[in-house]
Protein backbone atom coordinates (compact mmCIF):
# COMPACT_ATOMS: atom_id res chain seq x y z
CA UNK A 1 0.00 0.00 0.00
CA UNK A 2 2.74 2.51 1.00
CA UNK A 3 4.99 1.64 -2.20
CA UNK A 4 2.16 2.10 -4.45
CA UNK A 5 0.25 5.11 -3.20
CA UNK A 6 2.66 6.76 -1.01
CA UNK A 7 5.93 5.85 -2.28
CA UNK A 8 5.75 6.67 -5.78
CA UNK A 9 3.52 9.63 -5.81
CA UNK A 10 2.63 11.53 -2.98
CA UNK A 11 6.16 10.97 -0.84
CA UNK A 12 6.67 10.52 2.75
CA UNK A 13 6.77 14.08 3.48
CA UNK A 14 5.81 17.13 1.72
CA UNK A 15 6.25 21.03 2.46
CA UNK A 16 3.52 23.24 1.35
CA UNK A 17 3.11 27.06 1.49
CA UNK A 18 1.22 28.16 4.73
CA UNK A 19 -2.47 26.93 4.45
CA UNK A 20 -1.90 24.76 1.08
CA UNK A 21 -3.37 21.92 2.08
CA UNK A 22 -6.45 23.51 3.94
CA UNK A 23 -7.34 25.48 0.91
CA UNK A 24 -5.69 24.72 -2.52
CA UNK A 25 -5.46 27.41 -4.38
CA UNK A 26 -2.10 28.76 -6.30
CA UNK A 27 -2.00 31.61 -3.90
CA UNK A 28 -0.62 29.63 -1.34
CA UNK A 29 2.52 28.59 -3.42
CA UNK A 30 5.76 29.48 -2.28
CA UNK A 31 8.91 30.16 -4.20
CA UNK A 32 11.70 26.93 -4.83
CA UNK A 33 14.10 29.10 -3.12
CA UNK A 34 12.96 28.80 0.12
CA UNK A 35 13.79 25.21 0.11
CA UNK A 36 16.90 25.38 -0.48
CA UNK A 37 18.52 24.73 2.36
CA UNK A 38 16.96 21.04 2.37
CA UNK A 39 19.24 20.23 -0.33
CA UNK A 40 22.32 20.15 2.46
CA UNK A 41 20.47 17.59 4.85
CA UNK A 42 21.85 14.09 4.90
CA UNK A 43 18.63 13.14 5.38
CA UNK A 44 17.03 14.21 2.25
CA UNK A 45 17.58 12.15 -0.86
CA UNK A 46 15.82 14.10 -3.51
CA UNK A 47 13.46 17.18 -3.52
CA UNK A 48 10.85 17.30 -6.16
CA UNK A 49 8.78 20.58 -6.71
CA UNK A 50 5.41 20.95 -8.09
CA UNK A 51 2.16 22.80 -8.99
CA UNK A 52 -1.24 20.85 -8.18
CA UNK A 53 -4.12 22.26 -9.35
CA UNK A 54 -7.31 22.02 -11.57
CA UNK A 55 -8.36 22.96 -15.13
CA UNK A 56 -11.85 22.46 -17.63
CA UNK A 57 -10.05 20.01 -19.96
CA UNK A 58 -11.96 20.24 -23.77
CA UNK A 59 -11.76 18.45 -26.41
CA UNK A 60 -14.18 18.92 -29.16
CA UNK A 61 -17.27 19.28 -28.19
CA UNK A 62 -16.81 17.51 -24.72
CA UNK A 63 -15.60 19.10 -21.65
CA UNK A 64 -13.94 17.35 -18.30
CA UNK A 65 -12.59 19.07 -14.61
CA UNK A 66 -9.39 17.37 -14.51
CA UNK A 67 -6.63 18.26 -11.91
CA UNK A 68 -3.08 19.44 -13.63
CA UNK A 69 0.06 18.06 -12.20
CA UNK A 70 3.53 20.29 -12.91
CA UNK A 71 6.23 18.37 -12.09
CA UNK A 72 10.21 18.15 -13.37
CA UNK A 73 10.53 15.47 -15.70
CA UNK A 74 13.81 14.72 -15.41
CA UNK A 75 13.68 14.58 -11.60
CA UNK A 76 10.87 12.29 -11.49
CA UNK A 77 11.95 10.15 -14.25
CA UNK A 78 15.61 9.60 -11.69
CA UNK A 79 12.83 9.15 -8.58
CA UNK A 80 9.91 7.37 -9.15
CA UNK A 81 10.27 6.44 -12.59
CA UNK A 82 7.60 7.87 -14.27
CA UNK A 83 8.65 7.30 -17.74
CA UNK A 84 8.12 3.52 -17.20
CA UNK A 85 4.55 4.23 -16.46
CA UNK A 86 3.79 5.31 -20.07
CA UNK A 87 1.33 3.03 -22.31
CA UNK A 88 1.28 4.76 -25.25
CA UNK A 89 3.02 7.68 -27.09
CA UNK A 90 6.11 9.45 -25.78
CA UNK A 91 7.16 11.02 -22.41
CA UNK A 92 7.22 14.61 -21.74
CA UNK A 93 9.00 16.70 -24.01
CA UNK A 94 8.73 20.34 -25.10
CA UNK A 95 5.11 21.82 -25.03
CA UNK A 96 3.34 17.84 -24.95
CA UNK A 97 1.39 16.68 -21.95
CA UNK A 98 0.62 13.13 -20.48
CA UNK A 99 -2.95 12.12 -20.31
CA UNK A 100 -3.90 9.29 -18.06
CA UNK A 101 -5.29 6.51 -19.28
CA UNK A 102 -9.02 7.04 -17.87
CA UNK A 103 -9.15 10.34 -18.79
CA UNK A 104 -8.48 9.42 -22.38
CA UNK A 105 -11.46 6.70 -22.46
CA UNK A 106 -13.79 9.26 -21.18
CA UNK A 107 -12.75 12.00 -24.22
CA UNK A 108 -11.95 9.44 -26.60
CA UNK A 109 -8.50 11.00 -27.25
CA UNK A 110 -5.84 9.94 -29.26
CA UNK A 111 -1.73 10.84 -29.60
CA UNK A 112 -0.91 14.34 -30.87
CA UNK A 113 -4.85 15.30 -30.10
CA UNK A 114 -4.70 18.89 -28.57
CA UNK A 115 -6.28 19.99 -25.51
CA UNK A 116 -7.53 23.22 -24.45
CA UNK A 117 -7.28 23.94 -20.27
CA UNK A 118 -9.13 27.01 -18.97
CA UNK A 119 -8.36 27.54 -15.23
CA UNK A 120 -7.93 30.31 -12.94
CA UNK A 121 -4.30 31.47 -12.36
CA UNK A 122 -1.67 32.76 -9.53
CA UNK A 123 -3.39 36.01 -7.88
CA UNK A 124 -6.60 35.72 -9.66
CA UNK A 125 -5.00 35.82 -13.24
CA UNK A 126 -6.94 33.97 -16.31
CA UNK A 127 -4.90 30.92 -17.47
CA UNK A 128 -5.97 28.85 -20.54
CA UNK A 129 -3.98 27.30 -23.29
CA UNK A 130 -3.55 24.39 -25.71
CA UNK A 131 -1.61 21.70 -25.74
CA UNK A 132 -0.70 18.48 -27.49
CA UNK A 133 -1.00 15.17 -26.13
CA UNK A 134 2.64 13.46 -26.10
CA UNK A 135 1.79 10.21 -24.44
CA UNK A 136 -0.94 8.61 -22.35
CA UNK A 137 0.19 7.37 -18.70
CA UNK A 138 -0.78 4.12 -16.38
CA UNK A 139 -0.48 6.02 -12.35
CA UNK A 140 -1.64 2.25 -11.16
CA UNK A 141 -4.41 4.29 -8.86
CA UNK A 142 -7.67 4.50 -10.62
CA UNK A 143 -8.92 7.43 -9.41
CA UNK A 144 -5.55 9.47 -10.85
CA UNK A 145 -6.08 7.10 -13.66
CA UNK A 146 -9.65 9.33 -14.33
CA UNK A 147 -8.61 12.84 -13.48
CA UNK A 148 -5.17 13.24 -14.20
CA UNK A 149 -3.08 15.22 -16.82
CA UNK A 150 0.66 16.01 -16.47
CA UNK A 151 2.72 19.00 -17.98
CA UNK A 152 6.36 20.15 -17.61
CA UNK A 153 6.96 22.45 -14.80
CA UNK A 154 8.27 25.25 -16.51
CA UNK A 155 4.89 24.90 -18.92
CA UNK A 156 2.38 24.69 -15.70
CA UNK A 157 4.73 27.73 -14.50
CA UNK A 158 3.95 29.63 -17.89
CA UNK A 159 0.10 28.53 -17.96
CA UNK A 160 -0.76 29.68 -14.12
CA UNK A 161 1.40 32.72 -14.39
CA UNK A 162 3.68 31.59 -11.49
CA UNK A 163 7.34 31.69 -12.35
CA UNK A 164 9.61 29.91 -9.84
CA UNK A 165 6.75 29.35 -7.57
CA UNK A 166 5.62 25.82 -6.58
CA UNK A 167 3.05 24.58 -4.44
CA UNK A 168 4.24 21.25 -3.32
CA UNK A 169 7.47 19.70 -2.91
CA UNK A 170 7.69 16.09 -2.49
CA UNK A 171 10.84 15.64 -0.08
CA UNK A 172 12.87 12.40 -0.47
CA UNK A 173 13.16 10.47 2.65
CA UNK A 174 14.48 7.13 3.49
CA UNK A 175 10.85 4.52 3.74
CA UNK A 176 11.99 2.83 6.68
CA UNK A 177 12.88 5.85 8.80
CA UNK A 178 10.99 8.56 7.56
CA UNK A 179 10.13 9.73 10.91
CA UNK A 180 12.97 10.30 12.00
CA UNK A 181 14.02 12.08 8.75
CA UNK A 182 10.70 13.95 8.98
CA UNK A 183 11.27 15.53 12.31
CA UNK A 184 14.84 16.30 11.24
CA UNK A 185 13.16 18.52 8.00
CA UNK A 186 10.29 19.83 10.07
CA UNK A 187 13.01 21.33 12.54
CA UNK A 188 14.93 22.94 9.91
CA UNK A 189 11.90 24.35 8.31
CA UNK A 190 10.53 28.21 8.76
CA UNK A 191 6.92 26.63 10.10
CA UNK A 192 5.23 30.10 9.97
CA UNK A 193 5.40 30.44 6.23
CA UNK A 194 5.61 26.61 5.01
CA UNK A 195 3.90 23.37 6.67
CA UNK A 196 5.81 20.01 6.25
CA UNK A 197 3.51 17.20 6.22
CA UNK A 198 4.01 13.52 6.30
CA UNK A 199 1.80 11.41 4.92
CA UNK A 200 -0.49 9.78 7.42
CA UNK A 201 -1.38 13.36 8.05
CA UNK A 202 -2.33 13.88 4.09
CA UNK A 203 -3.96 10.47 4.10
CA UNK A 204 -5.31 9.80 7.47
CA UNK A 205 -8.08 7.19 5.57
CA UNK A 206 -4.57 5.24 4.26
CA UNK A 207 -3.27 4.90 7.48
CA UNK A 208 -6.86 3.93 9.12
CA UNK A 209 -6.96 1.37 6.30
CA UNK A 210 -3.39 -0.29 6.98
CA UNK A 211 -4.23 -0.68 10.78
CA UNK A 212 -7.36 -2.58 9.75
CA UNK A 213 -5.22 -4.29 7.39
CA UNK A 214 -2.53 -5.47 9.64
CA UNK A 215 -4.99 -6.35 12.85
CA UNK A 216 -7.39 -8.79 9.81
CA UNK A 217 -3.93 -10.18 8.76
CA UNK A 218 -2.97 -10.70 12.59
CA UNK A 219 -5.75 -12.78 13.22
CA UNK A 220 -5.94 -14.68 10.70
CA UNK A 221 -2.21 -15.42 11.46
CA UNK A 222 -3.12 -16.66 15.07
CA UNK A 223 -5.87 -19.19 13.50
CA UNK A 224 -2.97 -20.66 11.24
CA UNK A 225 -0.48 -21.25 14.29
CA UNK A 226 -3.16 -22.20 16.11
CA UNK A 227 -4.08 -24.67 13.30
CA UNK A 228 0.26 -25.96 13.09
CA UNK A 229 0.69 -25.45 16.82
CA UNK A 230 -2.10 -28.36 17.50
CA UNK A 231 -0.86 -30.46 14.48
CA UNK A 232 2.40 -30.46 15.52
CA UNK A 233 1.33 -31.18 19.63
CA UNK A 234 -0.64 -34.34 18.26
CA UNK A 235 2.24 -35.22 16.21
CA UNK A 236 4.77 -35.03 19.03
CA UNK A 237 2.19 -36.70 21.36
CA UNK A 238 1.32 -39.64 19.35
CA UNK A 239 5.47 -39.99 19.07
CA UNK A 240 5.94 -39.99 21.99
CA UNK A 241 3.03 -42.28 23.89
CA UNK A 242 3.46 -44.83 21.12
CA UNK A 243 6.87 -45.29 21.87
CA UNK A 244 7.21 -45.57 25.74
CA UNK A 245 7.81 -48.91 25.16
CA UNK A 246 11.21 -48.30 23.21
CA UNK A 247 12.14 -45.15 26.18
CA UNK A 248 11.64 -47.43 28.63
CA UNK A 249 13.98 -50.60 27.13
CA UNK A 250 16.55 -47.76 26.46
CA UNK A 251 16.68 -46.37 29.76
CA UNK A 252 16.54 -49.77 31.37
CA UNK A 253 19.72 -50.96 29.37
CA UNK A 254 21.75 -47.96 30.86
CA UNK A 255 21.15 -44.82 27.90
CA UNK A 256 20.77 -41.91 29.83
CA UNK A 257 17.46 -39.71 29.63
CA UNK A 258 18.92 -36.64 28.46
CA UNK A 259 20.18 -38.61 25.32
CA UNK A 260 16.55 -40.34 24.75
CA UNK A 261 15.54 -36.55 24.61
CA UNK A 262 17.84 -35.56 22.30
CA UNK A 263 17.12 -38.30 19.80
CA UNK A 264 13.10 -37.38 20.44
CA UNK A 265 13.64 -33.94 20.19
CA UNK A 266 16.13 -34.02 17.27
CA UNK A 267 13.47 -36.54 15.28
CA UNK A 268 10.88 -33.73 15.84
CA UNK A 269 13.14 -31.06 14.67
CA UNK A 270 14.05 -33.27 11.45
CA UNK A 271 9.84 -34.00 10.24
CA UNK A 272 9.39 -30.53 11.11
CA UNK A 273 12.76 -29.23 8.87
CA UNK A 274 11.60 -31.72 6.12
CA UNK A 275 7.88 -30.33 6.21
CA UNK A 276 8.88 -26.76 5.84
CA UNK A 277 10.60 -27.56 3.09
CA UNK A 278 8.42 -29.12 1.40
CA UNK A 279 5.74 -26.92 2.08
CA UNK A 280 7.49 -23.54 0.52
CA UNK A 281 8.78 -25.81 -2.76
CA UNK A 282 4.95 -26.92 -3.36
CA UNK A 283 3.83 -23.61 -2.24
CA UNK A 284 6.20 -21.21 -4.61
CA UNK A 285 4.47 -21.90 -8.05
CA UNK A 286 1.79 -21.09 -7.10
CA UNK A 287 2.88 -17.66 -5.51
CA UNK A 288 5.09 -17.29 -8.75
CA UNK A 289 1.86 -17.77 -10.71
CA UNK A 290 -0.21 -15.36 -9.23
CA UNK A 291 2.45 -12.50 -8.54
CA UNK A 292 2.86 -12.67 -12.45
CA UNK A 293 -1.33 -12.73 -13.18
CA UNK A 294 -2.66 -11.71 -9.90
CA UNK A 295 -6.25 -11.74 -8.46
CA UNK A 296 -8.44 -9.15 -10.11
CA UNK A 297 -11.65 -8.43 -7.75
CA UNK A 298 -15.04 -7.69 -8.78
CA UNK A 299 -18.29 -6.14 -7.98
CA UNK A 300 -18.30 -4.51 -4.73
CA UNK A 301 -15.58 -5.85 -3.45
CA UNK A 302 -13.58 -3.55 -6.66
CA UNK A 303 -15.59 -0.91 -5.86
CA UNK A 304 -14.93 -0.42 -2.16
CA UNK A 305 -11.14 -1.52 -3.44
CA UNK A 306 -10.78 1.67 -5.98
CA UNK A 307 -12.37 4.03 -3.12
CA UNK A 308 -9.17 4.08 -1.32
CA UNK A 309 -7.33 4.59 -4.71
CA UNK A 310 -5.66 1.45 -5.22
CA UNK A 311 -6.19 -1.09 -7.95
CA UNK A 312 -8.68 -3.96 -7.85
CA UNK A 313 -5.65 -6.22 -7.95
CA UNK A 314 -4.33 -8.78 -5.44
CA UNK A 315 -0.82 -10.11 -6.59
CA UNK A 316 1.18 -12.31 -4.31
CA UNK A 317 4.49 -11.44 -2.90
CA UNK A 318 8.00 -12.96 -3.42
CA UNK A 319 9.92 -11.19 -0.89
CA UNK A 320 11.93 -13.95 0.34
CA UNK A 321 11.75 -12.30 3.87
CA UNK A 322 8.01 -13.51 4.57
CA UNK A 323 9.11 -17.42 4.16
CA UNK A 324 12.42 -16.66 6.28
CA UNK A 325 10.10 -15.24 8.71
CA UNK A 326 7.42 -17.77 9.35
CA UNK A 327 9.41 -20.88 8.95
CA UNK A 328 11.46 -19.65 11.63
CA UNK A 329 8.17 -19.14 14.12
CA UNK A 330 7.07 -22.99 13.17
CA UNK A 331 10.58 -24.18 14.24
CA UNK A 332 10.31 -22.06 17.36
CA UNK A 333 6.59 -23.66 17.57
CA UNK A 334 8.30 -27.00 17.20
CA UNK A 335 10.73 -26.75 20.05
CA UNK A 336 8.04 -25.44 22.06
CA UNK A 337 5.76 -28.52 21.89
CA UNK A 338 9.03 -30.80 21.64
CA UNK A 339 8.86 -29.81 25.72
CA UNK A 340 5.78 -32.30 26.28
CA UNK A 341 8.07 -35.17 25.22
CA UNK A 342 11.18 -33.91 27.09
CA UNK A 343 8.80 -33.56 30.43
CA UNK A 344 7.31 -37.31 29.54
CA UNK A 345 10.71 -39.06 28.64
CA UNK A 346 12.34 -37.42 31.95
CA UNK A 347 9.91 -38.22 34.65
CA UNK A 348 9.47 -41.71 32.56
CA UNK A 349 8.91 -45.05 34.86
CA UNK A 350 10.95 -47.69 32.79
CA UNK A 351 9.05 -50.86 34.60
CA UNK A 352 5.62 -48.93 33.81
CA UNK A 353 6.77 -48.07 30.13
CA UNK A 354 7.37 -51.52 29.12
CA UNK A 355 4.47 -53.04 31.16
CA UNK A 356 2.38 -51.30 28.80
């Protein structure tokens, strides 16, 4: 959720001018200069400025609000890679815009088709022009997919009569300690004329929708070890009651206890070794299969799915980590119910074991 929403659009953190994100209009821009000190924080990977706003979209006799994203082209192509999202046509280039895919089902537009934007711009200003589409774009969020066109930054500049003035910049953070690299920017930042934002802030539904996510995922985990915890405690028990017989010869001929527990014990470990493995080597074509054509979801479940902006898509991960990770907790689950038979075999009668 956070690589494909937050990651590779919207950023970690983001500086606005004062009052941007409570009311979006180009008069709360600030200048690109006022950032510049950000560029000489460790911290900060990459700073990428842009205009967001809104314009009536025409083409021919149809009409559509869309919203108008100015960003650097060359700066987000090094970032996020936004080149590799285009379908069709060409990347940004001179006076050419990218349409998104959605938009350009609804107008029934085609490569090197012109568009006409009427907006309002900086201070009030009028702001319309035309401009040819270059190449049609895939955001992988459907509702960017229906709204969105993008423009060079110097051209949304030149169209909202703002020169050097942005209204967002996306500030590159490290993902896995981005709050500690967003209190570092926040301090360094001049709070009374810009606001730095991070993103559970900007998308307060996201984050209510990953919590949900991870306590669903959490339970359904428990019910699963639950499910192997039990399996393996039978398998153990049954082990271990149907051969009292053989502990009891063993310990009666001399063979200490602690070395009839390690041979139980290390027999457990073995089964359980053998069954992991053989679990993730039936188990990874499968995940192979559906991380290369994954789930697509229908009907409401899509629809309640696109809401939150992501795709109706549910591919299967290969991260290598998440089989590391659980195979690891059945082992410890193993050794765990491997203490039944060290508890039997130790307080173990040999006369009573083999008068069974």
């Amino acid at each position: 959720m956070l690589d494909n929403i937050v990651g590779t659009y919207i950023g970690y953190v983001q500086i606005h001018g004062s009052g941007f994100w409570e009311e979006k209009t180009l008069d709360n821009s600030f200048s690109q200069d006022d950032i510049g000190y950000l560029k000489d924080l460790e911290e900060v990977t990459h700073i990428s400025p842009r205009i967001e706003s809104f314009a009536l979209a025409s083409f021919g006799s149809e009409s559509k609000p869309v919203a108008v994203l100015g960003l650097d082209a060359q700066k987000e192509q090094q970032q996020i890679g936004l080149a590799n999202k285009v379908v069709e046509g060409k990347y940004l280039n001179g006076d050419g815009v990218l349409v998104a895919i959605g938009l350009r089902d609804v107008l029934q537009l085609k490569i090197s088709d012109t568009l006409v934007f009427l907006s309002q711009g900086y201070q009030g200003s009028m702001a319309s022009g035309a401009y040819p589409i270059a190449g049609f774009i895939d955001l992988s969020t459907p509702e960017l997919n229906k709204r969105t066109v993008i423009m060079n930054l110097d051209k949304a500049q030149e169209f909202y009569g703002m020169p050097n003035l942005v209204t967002t910049a996306v500030i590159g953070v490290d993902g896995n300690n981005w709050e500690r690299d967003y209190k570092s920017v926040l301090a360094q930042t001049d709070t009374n004329t810009l606001e730095v934002m991070q993103w559970q802030q900007m998308l307060p539904e996201l984050k209510q929708l990953i919590t949900v996510d991870r306590a669903g995922g959490t339970f359904i985990l428990i019910i699963l070890y639950s499910i192997i915890a039990f399996s393996l405690f039978g398998t153990v028990l049954m082990l271990t009651e149907e051969r009292s017989f053989e502990y009891g010869v063993l310990i009666s001929i001399g063979m200490a206890k602690t070395k009839v527990i390690q041979v139980a014990v290390f027999e457990t470990l073995i089964l359980t070794v053998v069954g992991v493995i053989a679990g993730l080597i039936v188990a990874f074509p499968f995940v192979l299969y559906f991380n290369i054509n994954p789930i697509n979801l229908s009907g409401q479940m899509q629809e309640v799915v696109e809401r939150f902006g992501f795709e109706a898509l549910i591919p299967t991960s290969l991260d290598p980590s998440i089989a590391i990770t659980h195979s690891g907790i059945i082992f410890l689950l193993a050794l765990v119910v491997n203490l039944y038979a060290v508890f039997k075999i130790k307080s173990l009668n040999p006369v009573k074991a083999m008068r069974k």
